[in-house]
Protein backbone atom coordinates (compact mmCIF):
# COMPACT_ATOMS: atom_id res chain seq x y z
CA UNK A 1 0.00 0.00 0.00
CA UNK A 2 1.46 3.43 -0.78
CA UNK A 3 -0.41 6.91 -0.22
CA UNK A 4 -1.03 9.90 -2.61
CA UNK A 5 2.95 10.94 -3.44
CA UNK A 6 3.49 14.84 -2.38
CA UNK A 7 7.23 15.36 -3.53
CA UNK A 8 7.57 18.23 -0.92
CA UNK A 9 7.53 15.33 1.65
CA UNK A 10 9.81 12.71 2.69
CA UNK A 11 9.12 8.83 1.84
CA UNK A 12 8.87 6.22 4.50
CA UNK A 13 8.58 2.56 4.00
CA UNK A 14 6.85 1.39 7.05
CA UNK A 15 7.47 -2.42 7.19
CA UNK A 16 5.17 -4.79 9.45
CA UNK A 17 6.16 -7.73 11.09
CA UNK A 18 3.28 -7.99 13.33
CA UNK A 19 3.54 -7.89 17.52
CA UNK A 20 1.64 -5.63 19.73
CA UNK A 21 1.64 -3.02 17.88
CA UNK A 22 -0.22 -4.62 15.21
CA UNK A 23 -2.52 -6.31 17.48
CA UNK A 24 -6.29 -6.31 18.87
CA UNK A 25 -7.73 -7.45 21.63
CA UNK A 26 -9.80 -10.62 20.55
CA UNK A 27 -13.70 -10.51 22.65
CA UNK A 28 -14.26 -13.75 22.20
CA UNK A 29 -11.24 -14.91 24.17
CA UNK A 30 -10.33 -12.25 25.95
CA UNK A 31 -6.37 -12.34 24.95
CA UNK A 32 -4.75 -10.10 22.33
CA UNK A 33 -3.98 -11.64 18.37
CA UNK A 34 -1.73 -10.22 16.03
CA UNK A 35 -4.19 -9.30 13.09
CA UNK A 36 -4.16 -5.78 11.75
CA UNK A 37 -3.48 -5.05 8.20
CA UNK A 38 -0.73 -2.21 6.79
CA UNK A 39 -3.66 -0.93 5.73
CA UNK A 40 -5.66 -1.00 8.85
CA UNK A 41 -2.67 1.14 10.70
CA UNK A 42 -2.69 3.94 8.04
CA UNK A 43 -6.37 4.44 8.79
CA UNK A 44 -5.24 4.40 12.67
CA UNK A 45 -3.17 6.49 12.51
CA UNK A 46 -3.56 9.42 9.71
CA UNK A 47 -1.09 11.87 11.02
CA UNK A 48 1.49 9.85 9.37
CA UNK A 49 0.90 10.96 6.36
CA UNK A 50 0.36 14.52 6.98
CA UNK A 51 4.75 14.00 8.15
CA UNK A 52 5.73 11.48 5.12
CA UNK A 53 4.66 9.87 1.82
CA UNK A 54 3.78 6.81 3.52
CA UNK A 55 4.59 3.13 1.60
CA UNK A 56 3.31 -0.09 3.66
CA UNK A 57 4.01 -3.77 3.44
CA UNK A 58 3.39 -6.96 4.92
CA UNK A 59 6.48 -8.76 6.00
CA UNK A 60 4.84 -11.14 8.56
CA UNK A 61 1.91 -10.99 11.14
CA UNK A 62 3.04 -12.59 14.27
CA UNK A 63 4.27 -12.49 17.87
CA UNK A 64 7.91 -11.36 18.19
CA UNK A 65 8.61 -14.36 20.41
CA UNK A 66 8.12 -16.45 17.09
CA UNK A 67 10.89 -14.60 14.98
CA UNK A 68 13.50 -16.97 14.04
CA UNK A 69 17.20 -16.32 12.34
CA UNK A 70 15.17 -16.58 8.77
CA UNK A 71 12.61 -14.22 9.58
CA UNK A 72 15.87 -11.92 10.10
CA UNK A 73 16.97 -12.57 6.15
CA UNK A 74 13.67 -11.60 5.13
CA UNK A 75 13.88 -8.29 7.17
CA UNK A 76 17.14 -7.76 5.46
CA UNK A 77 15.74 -7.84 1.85
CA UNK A 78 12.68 -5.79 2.33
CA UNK A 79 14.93 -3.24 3.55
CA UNK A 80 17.44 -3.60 1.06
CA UNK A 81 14.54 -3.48 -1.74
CA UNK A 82 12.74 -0.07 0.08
CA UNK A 83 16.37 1.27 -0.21
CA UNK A 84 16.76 0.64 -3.79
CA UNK A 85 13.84 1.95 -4.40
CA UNK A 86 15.33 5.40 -2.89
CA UNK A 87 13.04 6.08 0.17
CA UNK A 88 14.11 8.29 2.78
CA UNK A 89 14.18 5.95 5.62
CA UNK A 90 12.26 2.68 6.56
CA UNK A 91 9.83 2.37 9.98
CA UNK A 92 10.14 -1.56 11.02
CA UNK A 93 6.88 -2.35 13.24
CA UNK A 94 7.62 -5.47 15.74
CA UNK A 95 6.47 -6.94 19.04
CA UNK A 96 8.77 -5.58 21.70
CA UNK A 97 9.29 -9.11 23.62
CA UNK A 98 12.26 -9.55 21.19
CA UNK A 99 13.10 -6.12 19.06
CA UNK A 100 16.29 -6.01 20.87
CA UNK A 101 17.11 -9.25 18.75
CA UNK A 102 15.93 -8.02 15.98
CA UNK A 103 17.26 -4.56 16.00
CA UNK A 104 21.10 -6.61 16.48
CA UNK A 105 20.66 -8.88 13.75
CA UNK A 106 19.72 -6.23 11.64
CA UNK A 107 21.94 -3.36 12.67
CA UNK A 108 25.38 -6.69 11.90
CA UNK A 109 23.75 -7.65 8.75
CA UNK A 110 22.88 -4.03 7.21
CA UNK A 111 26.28 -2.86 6.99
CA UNK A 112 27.08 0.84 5.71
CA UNK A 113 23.03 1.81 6.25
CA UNK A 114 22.87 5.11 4.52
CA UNK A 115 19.15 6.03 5.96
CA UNK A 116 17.46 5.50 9.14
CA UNK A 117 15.70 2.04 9.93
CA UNK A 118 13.85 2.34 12.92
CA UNK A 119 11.94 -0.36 15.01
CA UNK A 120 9.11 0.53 16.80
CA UNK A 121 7.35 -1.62 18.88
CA UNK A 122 4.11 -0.86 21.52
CA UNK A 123 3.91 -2.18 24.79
CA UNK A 124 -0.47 -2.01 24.47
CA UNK A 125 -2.39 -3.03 21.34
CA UNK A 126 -3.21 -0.44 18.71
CA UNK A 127 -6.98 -0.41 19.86
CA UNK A 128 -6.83 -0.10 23.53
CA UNK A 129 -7.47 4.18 24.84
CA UNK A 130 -4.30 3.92 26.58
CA UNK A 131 -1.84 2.64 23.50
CA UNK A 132 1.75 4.06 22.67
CA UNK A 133 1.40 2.99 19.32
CA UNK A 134 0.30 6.18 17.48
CA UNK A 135 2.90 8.18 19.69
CA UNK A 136 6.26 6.08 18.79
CA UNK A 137 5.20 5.61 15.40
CA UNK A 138 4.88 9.28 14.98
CA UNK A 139 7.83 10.53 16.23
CA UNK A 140 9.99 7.35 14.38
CA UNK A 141 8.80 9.32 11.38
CA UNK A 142 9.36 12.44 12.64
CA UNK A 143 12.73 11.66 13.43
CA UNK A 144 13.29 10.14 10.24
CA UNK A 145 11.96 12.69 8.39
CA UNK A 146 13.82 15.78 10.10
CA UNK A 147 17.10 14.08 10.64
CA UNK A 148 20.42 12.84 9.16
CA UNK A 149 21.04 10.07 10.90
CA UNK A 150 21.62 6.99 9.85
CA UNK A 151 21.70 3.38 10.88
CA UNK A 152 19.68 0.94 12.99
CA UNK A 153 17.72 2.21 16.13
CA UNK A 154 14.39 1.70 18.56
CA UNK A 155 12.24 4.38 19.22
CA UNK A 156 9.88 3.64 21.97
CA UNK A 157 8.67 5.64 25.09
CA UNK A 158 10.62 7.76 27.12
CA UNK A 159 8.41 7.64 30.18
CA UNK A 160 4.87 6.83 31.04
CA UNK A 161 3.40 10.28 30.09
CA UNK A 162 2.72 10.78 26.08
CA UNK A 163 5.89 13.59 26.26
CA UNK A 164 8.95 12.17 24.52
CA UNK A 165 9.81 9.05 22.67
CA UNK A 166 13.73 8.16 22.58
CA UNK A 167 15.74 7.26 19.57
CA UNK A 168 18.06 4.08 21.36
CA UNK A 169 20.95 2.37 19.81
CA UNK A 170 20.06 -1.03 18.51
CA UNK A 171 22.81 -2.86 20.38
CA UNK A 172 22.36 -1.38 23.72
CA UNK A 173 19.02 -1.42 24.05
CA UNK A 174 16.84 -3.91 26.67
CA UNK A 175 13.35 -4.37 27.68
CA UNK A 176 13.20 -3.91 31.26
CA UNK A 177 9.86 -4.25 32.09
CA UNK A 178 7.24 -6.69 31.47
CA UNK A 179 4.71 -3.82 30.36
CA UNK A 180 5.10 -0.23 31.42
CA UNK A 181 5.16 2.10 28.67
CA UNK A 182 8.68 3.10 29.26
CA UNK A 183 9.94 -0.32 29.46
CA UNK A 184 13.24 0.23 27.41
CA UNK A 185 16.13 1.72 28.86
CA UNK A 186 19.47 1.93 27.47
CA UNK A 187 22.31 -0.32 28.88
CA UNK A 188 25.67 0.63 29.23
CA UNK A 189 25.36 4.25 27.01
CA UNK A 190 22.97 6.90 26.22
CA UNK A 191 19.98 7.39 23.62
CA UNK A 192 21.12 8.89 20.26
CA UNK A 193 18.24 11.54 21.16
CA UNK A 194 14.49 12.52 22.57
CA UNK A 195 11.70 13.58 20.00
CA UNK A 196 9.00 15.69 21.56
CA UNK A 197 5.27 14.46 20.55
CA UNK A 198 3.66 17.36 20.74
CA UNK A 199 6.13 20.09 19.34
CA UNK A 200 8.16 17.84 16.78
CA UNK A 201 11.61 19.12 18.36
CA UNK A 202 14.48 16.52 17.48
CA UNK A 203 17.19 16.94 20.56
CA UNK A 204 20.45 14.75 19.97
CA UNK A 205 21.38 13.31 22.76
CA UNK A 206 24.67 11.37 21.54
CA UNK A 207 26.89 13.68 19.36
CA UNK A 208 28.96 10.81 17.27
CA UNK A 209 26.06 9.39 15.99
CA UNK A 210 26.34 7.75 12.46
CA UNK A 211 25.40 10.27 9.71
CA UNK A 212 23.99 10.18 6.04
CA UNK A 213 26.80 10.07 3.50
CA UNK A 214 26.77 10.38 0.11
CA UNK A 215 28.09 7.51 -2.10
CA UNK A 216 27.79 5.33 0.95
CA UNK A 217 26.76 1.70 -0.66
CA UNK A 218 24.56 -1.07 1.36
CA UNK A 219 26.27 -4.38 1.93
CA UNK A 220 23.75 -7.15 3.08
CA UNK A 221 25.09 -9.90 5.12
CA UNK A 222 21.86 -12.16 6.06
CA UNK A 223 23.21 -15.20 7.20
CA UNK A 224 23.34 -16.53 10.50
CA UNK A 225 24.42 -19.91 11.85
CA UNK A 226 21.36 -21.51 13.58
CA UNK A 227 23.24 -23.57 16.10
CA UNK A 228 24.09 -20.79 18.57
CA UNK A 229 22.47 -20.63 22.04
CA UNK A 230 22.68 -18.54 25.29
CA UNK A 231 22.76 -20.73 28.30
CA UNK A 232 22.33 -19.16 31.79
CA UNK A 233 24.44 -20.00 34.83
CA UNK A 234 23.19 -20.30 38.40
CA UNK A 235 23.51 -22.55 41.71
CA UNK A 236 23.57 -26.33 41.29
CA UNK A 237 24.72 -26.79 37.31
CA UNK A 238 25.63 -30.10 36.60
CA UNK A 239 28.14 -30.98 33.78
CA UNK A 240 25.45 -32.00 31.41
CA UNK A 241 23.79 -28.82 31.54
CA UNK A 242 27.26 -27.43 29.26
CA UNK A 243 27.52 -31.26 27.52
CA UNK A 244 24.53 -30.41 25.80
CA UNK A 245 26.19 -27.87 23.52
CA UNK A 246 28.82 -29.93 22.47
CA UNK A 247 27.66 -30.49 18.67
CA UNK A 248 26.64 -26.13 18.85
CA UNK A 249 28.59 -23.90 16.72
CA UNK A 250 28.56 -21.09 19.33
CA UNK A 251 27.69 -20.43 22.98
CA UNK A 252 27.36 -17.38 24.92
CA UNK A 253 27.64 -17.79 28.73
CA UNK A 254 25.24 -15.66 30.86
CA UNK A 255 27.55 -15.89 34.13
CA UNK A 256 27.72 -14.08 37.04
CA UNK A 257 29.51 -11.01 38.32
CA UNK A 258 32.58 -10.14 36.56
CA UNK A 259 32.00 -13.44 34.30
CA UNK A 260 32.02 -16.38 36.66
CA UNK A 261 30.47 -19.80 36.41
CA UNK A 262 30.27 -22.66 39.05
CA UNK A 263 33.82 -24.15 37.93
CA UNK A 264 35.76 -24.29 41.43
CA UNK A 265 35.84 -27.03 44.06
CA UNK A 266 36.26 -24.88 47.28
CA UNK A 267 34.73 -27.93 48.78
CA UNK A 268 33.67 -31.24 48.81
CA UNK A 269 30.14 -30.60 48.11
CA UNK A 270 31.47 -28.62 45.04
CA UNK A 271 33.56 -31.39 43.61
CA UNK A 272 31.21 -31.74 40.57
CA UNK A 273 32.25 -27.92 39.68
CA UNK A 274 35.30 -29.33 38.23
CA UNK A 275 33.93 -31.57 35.65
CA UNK A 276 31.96 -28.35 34.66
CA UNK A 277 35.08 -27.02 33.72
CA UNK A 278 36.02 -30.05 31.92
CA UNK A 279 32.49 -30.09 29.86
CA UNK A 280 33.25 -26.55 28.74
CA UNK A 281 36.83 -27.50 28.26
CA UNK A 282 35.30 -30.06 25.88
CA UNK A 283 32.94 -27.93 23.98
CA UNK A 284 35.36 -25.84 22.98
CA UNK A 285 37.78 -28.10 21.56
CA UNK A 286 34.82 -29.89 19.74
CA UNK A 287 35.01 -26.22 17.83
CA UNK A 288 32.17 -24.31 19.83
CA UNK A 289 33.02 -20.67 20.29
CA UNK A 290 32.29 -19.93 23.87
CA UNK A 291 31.59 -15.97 24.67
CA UNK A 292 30.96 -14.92 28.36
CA UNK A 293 28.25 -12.18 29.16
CA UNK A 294 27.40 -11.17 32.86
CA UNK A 295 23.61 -11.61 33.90
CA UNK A 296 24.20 -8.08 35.75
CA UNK A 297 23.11 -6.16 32.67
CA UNK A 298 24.96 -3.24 33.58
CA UNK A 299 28.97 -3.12 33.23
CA UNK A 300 31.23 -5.20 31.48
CA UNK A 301 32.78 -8.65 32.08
CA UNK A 302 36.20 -8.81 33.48
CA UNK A 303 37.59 -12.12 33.59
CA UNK A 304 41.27 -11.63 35.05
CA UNK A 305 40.08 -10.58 39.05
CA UNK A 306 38.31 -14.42 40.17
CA UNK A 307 39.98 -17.83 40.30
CA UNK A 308 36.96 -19.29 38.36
CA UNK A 309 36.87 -16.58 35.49
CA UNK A 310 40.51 -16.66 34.95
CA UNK A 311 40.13 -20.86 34.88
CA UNK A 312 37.40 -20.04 32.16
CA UNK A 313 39.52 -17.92 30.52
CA UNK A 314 42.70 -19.81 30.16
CA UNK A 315 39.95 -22.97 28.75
CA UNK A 316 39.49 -20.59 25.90
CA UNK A 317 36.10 -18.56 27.04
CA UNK A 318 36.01 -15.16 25.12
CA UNK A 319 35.02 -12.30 27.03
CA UNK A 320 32.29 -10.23 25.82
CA UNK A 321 33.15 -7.05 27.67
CA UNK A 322 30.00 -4.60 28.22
CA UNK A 323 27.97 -6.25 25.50
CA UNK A 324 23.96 -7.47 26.32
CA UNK A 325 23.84 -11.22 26.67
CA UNK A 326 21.55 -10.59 23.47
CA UNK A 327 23.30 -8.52 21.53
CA UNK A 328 26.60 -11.15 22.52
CA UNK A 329 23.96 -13.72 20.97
CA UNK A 330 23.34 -12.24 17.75
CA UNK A 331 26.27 -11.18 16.91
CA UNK A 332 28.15 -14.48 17.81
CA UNK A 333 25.53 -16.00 15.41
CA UNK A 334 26.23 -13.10 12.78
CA UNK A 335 29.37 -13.58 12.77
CA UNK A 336 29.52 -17.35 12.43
CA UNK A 337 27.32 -17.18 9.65
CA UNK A 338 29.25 -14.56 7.43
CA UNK A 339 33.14 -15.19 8.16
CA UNK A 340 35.48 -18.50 8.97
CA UNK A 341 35.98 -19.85 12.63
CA UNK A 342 38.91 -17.88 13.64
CA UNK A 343 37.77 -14.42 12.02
CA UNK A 344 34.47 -14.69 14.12
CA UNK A 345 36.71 -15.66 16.93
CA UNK A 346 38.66 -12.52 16.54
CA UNK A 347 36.22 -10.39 15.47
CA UNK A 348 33.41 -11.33 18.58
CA UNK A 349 35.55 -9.08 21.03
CA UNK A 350 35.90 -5.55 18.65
CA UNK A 351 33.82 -3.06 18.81
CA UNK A 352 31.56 -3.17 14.89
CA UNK A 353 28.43 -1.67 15.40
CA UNK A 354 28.88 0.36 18.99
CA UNK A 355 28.32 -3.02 20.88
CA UNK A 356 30.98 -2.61 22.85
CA UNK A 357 32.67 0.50 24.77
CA UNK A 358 36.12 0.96 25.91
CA UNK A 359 34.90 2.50 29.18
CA UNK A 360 31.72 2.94 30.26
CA UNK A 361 30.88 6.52 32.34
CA UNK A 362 29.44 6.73 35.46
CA UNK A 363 25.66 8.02 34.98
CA UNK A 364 25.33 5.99 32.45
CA UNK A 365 23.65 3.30 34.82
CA UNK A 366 19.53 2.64 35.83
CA UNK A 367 19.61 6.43 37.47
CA UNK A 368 19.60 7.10 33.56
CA UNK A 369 15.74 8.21 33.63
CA UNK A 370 16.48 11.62 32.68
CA UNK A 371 19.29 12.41 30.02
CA UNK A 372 20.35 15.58 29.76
């Protein structure tokens, strides 16, 4: 579906993949099903077109929790197509259980984005009195149309009043709340920047952002190896818990702290720690790239301060610094799917897509409600 073309106006592919967002609540059963129409939304939600020519497709209809490493390819092209077809930026609708994924995969595989792609997500269905919907939509494509920035991002609520929405980085972005409106926060870093509702004011939060440049050519890299898991640590692991992975082409270690796991024998109870060690040991030689991530969500992992990091360490676990066990996830599968063994191996712990930091400042932490 495309509206009436005004050439004064920016053009914005707004591509659906279904979630909240695109959701109603269903009176027969009481619980909410993914079922509007691109062409259902438009009529929602008319002020859209009085920002952008508006084009809408149908990519999928479904839950976000559904998405698999495919749907991620098919993502990929629709964008790639809507930029070769010269619009001005592209709004990606998706459930927000799992638009941090997404907005990973997408922000590895898209490399040298020369427009904005942003992913907006609700946290109530379209037809309920108290939905963000029309509100993040609105100022994705406000953004996108008043801006030069360029790259992968999530623009969802700032806080619980219909204010602000803020424009996050796709790699440092988490869900961290089961349903306020405001339940994204960025981890480890700041917004790119805050888009007033009412006024249309763009304020850029984050000066280095990544900018339009001319001549700048997309390079799609889709693929992603499907045997890649995240498996979270806690009390009483047992060896088979790691076995399991053995025949897995990557790992990424959710451990605690600094980057621990239960791999010491401090005492006879915890003898079984050591052959925890050994099943890791195992994994890895069996040609499973191993990544740590820390479960704290804020700071990074540092694997050189405890006797059982520094045993994990020396069996060949990678650190994953300050990266989300999510975004470690993705990109670990990214990676594995696009370049040999030992690149990926090399290239899990730089920095490609602002994933990781070399330091990370002090407010930038959960008091974080207010940027300035």
């Amino acid at each position: 579906m495309e509206t009436e073309k005004d050439n004064k106006k920016p053009t914005i592919a707004i591509l659906h993949t279904g979630g909240t967002i695109a959701s109603k609540v269903d009176y027969k059963t009481g619980g909410v099903i993914a079922r509007f129409t691109p062409e259902e939304i438009l009529e929602m939600f008319p002020e859209l077109k009085e920002i952008a020519n508006i084009k809408s497709k149908l990519i999928a209809n479904m839950f976000s929790e559904d998405i698999r490493f495919k749907h991620y390819s098919l993502m990929c092209k629709a964008v790639e197509e809507e930029i070769k077809n010269n619009v001005d930026g592209i709004i990606l609708t998706h459930g927000t259980d799992t638009i941090g994924y997404s907005a990973a995969a997408l922000s590895f595989a898209l490399e040298n984005l020369n427009v904005p792609v942003i992913l907006v997500g609700s946290q109530r269905s379209s037809d309920r009195g108290s939905s963000d919907a029309a509100m993040n939509l609105i100022c994705a494509a406000k953004f996108i149309s008043k801006t030069d920035f360029a790259g992968a991002a999530i623009c969802m609520h700032e806080n619980t009043s219909d204010d602000s929405c803020l424009i996050m980085p796709a790699c440092k972005t988490r869900k961290l709340h089961t349903s306020r409106r405001d339940a994204f926060k960025v981890v480890n870093g700041k917004p790119i920047a805050r888009v007033s509702y009412k006024t249309g004011k763009i304020e850029f939060l984050k000066k280095d952002y990544e900018k339009k440049e001319k001549g700048r050519k997309l390079i799609v890299k889709d693929k992603f190896e499907e045997k890649v898991a995240i498996l979270k640590t806690h009390p009483n692991m047992f060896p088979e818990q790691f076995e399991f992975y053995k025949s897995y082409e990557g790992l990424v270690i959710e451990g605690t702290g600094l980057g621990q796991a239960p791999v010491g024998t401090p005492n006879e109870i915890s003898k079984i720690h050591a052959k925890n060690l050994e099943a890791i040991k195992k994994i890895i030689k069996n040609g499973c790239v191993v990544v740590m991530a820390s479960q704290c969500i804020f700071g990074r992992v540092q694997m050189h301060v405890y006797s059982d990091a520094i045993d994990l360490a020396n069996a060949g676990v990678i650190p994953g610094g300050d990266m989300l066990a999510e975004t470690a996830f993705i990109k670990l599968a990214w990676l594995l799917g696009n370049y040999k063994k030992d690149e990926a191996k090399e290239m899990v712990g730089k920095n490609l897509r602002g994933e990781l930091n070399e330091r990370i400042l002090a407010d930038e932490f959960l008091d974080n409600d207010t940027y300035s």
